[in-house]
Structure formats: structure tokens, C-alpha cells
N, C-alpha and C. Protein backbone atom coordinates (compact mmCIF):
# COMPACT_ATOMS: atom_id res chain seq x y z
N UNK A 1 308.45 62.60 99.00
CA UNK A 1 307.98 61.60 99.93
C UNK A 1 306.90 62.22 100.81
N UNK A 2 305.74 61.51 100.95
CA UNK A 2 304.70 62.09 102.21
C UNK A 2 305.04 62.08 103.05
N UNK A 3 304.52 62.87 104.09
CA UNK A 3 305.18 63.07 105.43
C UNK A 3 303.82 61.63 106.02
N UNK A 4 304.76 61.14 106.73
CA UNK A 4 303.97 59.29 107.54
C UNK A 4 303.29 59.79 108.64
N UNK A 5 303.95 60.89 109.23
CA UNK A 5 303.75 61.39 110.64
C UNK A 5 301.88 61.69 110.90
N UNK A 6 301.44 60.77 111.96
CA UNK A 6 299.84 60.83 112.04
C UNK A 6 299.72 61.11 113.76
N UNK A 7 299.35 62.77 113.51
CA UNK A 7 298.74 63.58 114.79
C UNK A 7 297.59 62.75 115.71
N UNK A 8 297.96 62.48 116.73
CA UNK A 8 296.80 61.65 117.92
C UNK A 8 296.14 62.93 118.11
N UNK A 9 296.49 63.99 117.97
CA UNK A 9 295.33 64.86 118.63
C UNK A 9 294.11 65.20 117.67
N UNK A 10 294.83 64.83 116.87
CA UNK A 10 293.10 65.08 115.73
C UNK A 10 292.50 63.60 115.90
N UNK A 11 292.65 62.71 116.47
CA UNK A 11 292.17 61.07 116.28
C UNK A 11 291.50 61.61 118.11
N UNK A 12 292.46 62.29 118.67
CA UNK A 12 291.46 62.56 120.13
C UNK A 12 290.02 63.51 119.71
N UNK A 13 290.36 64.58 119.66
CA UNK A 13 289.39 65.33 118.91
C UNK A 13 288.29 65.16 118.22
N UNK A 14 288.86 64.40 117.28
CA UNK A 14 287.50 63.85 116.26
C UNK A 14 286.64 62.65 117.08
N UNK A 15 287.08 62.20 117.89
CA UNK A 15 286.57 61.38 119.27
C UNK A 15 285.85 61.84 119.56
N UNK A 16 285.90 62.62 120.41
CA UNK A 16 285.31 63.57 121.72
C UNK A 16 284.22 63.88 120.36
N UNK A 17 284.55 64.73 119.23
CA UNK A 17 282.80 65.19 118.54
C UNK A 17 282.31 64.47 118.09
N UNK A 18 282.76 63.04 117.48
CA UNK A 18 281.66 62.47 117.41
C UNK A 18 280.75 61.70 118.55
N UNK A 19 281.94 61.29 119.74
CA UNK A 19 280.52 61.25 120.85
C UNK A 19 279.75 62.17 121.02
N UNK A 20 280.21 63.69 120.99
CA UNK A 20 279.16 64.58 121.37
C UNK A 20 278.01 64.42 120.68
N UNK A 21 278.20 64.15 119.28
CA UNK A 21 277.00 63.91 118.30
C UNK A 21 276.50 63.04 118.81
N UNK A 22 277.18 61.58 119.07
CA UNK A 22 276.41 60.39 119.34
C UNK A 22 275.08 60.71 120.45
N UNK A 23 275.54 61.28 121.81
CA UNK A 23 275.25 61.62 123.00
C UNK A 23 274.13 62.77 122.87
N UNK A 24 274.59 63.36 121.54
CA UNK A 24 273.10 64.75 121.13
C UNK A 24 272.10 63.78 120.41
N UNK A 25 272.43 62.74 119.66
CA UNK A 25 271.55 62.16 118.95
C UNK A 25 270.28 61.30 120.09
N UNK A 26 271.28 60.73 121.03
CA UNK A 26 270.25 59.82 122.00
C UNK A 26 269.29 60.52 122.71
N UNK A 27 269.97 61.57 123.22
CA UNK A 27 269.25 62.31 123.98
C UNK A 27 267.82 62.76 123.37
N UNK A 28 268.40 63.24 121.90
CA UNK A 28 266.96 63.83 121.27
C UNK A 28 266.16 62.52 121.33
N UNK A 29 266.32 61.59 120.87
CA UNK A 29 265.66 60.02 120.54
C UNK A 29 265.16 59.95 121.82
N UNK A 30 265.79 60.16 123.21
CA UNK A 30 265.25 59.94 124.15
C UNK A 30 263.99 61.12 124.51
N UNK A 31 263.98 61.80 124.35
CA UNK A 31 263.17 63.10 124.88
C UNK A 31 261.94 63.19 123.91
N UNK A 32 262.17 62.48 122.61
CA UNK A 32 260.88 62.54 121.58
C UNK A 32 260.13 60.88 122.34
N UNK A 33 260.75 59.75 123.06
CA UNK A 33 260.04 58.84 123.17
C UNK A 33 259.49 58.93 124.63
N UNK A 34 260.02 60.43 125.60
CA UNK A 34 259.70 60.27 126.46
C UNK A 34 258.20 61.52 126.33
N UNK A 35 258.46 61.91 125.17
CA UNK A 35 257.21 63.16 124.80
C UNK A 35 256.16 62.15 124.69
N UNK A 36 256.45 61.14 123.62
CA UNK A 36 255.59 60.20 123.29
C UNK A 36 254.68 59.39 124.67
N UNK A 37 255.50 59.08 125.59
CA UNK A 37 255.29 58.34 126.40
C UNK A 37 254.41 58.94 127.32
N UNK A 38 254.55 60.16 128.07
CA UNK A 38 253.97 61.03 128.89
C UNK A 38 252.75 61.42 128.06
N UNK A 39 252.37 61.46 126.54
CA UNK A 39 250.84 61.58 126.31
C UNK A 39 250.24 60.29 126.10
N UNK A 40 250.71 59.01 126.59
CA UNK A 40 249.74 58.30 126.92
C UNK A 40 248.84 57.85 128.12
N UNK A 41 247.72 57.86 127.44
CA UNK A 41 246.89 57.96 128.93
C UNK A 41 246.78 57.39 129.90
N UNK A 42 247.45 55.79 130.04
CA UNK A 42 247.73 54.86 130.59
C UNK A 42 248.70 55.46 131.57
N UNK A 43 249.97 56.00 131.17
CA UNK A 43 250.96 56.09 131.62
C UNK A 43 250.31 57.29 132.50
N UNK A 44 250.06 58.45 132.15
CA UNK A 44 249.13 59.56 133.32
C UNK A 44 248.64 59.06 134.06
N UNK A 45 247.73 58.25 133.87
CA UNK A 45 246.40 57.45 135.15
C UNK A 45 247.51 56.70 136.56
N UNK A 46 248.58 56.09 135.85
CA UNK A 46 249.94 55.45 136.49
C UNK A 46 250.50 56.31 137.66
N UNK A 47 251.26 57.65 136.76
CA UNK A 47 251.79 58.67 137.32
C UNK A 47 251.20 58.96 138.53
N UNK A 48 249.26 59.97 137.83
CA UNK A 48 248.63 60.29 138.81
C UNK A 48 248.07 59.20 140.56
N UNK A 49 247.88 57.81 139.96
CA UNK A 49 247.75 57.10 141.42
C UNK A 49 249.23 56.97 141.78
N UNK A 50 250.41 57.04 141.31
CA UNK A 50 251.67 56.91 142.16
C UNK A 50 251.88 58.34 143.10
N UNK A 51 251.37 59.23 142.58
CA UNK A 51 251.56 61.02 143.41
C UNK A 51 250.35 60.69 144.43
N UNK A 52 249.27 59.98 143.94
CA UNK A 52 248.26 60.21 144.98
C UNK A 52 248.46 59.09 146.32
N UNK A 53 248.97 58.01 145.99
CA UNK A 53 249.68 57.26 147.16
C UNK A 53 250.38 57.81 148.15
N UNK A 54 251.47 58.34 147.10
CA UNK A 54 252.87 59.08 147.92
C UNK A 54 252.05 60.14 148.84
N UNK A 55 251.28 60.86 148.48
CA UNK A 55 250.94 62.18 148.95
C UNK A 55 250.09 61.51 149.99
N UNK A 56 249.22 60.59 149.80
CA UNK A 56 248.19 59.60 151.06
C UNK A 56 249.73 59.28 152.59
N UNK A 57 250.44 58.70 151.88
CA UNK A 57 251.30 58.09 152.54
C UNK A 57 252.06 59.85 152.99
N UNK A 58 252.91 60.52 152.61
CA UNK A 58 253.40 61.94 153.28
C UNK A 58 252.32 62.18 154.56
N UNK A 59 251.05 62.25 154.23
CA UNK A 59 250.18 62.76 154.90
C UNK A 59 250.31 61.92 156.18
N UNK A 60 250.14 60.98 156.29
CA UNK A 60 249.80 60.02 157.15
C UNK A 60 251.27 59.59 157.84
N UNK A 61 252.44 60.59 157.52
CA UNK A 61 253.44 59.90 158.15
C UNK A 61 254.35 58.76 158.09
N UNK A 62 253.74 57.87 157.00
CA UNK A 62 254.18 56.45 156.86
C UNK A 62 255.58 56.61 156.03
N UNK A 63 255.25 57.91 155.04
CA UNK A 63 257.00 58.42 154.18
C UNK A 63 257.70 58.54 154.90
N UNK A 64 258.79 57.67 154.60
CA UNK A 64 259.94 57.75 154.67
C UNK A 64 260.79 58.58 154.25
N UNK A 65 262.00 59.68 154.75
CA UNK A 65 262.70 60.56 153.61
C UNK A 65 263.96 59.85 153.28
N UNK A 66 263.89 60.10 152.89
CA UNK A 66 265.37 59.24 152.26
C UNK A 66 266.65 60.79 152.24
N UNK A 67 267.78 60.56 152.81
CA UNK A 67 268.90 61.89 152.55
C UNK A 67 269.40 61.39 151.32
N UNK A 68 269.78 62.26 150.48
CA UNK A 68 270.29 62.35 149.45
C UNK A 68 271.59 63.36 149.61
């Protein structure tokens, strides 16, 4: 007769790695569309007038700090 008896800790286990995979997979997906994203030139020109605001605005006092 087979033994019926079915271990939860290998059903926990095998859990936990395949999220890890899941969670390694996005991340890479995320970091190749954010490579992608940061060499477009649109998105730089964006970046650069949002730093040059902020930094207008630091200068001038008008920033706000926020505590974190």
C-alpha cells in the first residue's frame, strides 16, 4: 500500500521558491523596461526640467521638506 501521508512543508517550501522566482523574474522585466525607459530622450528632457525646478524652487526657499 502507498503511504497517503502528504508533507505541507514541501507544499510551503515549494511556495516560498517559486515566488522567489516569480519576484526575480519581475524585477528583471522591471529593470530592463526601466533601462529602456531612462534612454529615452523624452523621458531625460522630463527628468532634467523636474531637477531644474526643484533645484529653482530649493534655491529660492519655496521647498518644502517633507520628514520622512
Amino acid at each position: 500500500m502507498a503511504n497517503m501521508y502528504k508533507d505541507p512543508t514541501f507544499d510551503i517550501v515549494a511556495g516560498r521558491e517559486a515566488a522567489a522566482q516569480r519576484r526575480q523574474r519581475l524585477e528583471s522585466e522591471w529593470q530592463e523596461r526601466q533601462a529602456v525607459r531612462r534612454a529615452d530622450p523624452a523621458y531625460r528632457a522630463m527628468k532634467a526640467r523636474r531637477i531644474q525646478r526643484l533645484v529653482r524652487l530649493a534655491l529660492a526657499g519655496q521647498l518644502k521638506r517633507t520628514e520622512r
